[in-house]
Protein backbone atom coordinates (compact mmCIF):
# COMPACT_ATOMS: atom_id res chain seq x y z
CA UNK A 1 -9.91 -14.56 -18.38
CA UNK A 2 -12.23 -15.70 -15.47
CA UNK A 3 -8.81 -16.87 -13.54
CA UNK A 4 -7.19 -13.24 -14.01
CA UNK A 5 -10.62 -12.12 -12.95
CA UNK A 6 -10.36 -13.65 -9.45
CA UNK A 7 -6.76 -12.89 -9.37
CA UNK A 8 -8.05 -9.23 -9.53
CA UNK A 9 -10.89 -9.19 -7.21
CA UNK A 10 -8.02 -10.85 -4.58
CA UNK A 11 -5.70 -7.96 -5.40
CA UNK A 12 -8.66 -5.75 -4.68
CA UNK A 13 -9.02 -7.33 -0.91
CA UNK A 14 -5.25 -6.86 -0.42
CA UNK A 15 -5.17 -3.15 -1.15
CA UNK A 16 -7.95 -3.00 1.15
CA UNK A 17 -6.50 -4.98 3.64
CA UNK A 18 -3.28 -2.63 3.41
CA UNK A 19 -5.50 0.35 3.37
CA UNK A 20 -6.78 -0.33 6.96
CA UNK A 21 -3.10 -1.81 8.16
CA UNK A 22 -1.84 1.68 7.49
CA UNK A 23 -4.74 3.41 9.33
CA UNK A 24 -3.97 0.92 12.13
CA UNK A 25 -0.63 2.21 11.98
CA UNK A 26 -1.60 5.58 11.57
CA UNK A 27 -3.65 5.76 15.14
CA UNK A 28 -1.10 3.99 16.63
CA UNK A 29 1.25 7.16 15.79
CA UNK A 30 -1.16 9.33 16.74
CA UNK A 31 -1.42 7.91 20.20
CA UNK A 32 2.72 7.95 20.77
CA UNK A 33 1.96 11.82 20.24
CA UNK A 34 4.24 11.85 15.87
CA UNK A 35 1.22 13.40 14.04
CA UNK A 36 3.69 13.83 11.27
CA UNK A 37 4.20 10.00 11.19
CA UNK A 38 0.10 9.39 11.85
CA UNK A 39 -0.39 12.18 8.26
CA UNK A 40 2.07 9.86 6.33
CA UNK A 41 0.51 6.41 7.28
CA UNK A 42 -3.03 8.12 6.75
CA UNK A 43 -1.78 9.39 2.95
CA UNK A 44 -0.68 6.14 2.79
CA UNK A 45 -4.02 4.21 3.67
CA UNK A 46 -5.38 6.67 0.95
CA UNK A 47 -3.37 5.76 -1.34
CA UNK A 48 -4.41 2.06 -1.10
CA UNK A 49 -7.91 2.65 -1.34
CA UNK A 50 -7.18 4.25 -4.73
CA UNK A 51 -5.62 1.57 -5.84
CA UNK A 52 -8.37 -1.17 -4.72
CA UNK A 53 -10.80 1.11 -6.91
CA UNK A 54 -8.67 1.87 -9.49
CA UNK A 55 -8.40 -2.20 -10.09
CA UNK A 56 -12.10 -2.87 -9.16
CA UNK A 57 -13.18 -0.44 -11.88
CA UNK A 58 -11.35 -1.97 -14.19
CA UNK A 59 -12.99 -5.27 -13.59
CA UNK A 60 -16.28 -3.45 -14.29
CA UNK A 61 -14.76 -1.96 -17.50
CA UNK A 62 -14.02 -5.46 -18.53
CA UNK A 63 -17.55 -6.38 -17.88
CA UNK A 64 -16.33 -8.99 -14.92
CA UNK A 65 -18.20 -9.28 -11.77
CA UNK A 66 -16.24 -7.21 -8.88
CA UNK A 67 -16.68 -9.82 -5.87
CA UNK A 68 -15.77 -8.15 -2.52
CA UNK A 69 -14.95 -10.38 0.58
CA UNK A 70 -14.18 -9.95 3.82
CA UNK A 71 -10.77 -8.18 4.90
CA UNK A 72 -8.95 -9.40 7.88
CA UNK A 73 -8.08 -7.29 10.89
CA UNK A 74 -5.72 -9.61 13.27
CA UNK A 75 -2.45 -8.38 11.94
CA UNK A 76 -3.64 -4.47 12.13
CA UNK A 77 -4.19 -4.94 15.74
CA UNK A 78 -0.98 -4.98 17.11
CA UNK A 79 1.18 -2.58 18.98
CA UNK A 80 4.45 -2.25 17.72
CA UNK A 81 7.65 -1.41 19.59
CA UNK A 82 9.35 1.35 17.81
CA UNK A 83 8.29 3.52 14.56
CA UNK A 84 11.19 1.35 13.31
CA UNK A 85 9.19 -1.62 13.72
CA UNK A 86 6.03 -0.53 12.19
CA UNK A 87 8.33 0.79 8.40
CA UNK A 88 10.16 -2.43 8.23
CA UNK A 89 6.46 -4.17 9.08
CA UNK A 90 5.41 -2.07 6.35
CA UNK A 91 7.86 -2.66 3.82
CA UNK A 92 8.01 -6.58 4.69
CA UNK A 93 3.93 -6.35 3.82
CA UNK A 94 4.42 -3.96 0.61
CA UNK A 95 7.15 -6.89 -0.59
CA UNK A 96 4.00 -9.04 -0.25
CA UNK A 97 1.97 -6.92 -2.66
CA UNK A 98 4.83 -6.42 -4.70
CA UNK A 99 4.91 -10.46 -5.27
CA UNK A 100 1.54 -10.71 -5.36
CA UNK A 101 1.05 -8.27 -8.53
CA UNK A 102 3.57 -10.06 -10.11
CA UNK A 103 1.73 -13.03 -9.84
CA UNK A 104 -1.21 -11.50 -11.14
CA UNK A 105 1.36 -10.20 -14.32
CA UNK A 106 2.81 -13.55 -14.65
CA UNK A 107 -0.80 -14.94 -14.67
CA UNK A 108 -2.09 -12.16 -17.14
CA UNK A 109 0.73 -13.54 -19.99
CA UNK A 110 -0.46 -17.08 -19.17
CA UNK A 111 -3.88 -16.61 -20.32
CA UNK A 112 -2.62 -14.39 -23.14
CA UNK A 113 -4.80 -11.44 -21.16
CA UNK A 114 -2.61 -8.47 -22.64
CA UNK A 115 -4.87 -5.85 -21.53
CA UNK A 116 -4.79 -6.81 -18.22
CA UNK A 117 -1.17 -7.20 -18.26
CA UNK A 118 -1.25 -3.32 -19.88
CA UNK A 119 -3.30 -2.43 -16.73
CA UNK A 120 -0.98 -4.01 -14.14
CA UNK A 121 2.26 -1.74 -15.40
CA UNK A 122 1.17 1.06 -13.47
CA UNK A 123 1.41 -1.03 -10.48
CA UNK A 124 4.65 -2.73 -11.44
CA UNK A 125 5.90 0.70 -11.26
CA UNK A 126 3.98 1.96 -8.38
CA UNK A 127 5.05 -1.17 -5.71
CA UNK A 128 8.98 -0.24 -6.95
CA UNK A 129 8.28 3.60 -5.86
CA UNK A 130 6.34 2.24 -2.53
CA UNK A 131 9.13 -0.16 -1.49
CA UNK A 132 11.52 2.40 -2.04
CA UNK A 133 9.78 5.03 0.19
CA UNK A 134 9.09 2.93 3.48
CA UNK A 135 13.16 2.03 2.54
CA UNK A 136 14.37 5.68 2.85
CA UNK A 137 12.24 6.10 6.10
CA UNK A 138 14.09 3.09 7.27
CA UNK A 139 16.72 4.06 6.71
CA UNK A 140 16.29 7.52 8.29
CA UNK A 141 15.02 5.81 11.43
CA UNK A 142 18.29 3.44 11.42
CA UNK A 143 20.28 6.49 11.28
CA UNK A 144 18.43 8.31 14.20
CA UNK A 145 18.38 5.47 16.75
CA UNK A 146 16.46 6.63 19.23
CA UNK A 147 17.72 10.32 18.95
CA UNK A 148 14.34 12.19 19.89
CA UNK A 149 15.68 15.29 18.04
CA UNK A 150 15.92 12.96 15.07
CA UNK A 151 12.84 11.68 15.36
CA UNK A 152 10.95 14.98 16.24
CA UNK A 153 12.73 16.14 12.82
CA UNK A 154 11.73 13.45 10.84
CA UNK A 155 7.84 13.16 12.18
CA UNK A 156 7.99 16.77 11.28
CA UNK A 157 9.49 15.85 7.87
CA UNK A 158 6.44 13.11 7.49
CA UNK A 159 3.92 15.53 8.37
CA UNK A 160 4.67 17.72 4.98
CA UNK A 161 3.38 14.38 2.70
CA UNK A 162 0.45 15.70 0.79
CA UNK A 163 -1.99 12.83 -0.90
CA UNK A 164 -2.21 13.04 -4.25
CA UNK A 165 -4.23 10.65 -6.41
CA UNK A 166 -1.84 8.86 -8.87
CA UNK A 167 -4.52 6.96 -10.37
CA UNK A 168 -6.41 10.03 -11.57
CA UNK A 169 -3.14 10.97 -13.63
CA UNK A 170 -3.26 7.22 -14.65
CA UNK A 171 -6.65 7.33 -16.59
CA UNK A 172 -8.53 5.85 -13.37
């Protein structure tokens, strides 16, 4: 289990790594003046931290040592060149989470850890409804190119996301 265990406490610095890309990107919206674009990448950064606490409590439920290390910050500095940019920079990254979960699954049935693998179905399921939400903004944003009436429409659209913590629902 102690191999699962580290796989977890990774997992752990990767939603908190994607936690402050998405604030990153947030600020970065709110200085090109889309607040409704800055509220969805802020819900968004939210949403990560619940998830890096929703698996570190569960190592603590499994009476595992939660071992927290340093997050890196080089990739949240950048500017990027369109909204564009920053969703398909977002989705590229949530395609990394999505693999590395699986990894952590695939690991799980190795070591014949069923509980964890019970545990990590919520976030199977989760990474399939994030990938397909930073898709549908692409998509949008593909279909506006560059229209500033489109894009005033959508950051307005953006602005209505609400946070809601999916974890709660999920027993943690």
């Amino acid at each position: 289990m102690s191999k699962v265990i580290d796989a977890l406490n990774e997992q752990i610095n990767k939603e908190f790594y994607s936690a402050y890309m998405y604030l990153s990107m947030s600020a970065h919206f709110s200085d090109l003046g889309l607040p409704g674009f800055a509220n969805w990448m802020h819900i968004q950064a939210k949403e990560e931290m619940t998830h890096a606490m929703k698996i570190y409590h569960y190592i603590l439920s499994r009476q595992a040592r939660v071992i927290l290390t340093p997050i890196d910050t080089a990739k949240t500095l950048i500017m990027w060149e369109s909204p564009l940019e920053v969703f398909e920079a977002s989705l590229e990254h949530e395609r990394f989470v999505t693999a590395s979960i699986n990894d952590i699954v695939t690991l799980a049935i190795a070591e014949k850890d069923h509980a964890t693998q019970i545990f990590l179905n919520w976030f199977v399921t989760e990474q399939v409804e994030e990938e397909e939400s930073f898709s549908e903004t692409i998509n949008a944003l593909r279909l506006i190119n560059d229209n500033g009436y489109g894009l005033l429409m959508l950051d307005r659209e953006l602005g209505a996301r609400v946070f809601v913590d999916e974890t709660a629902a999920a027993g943690n």
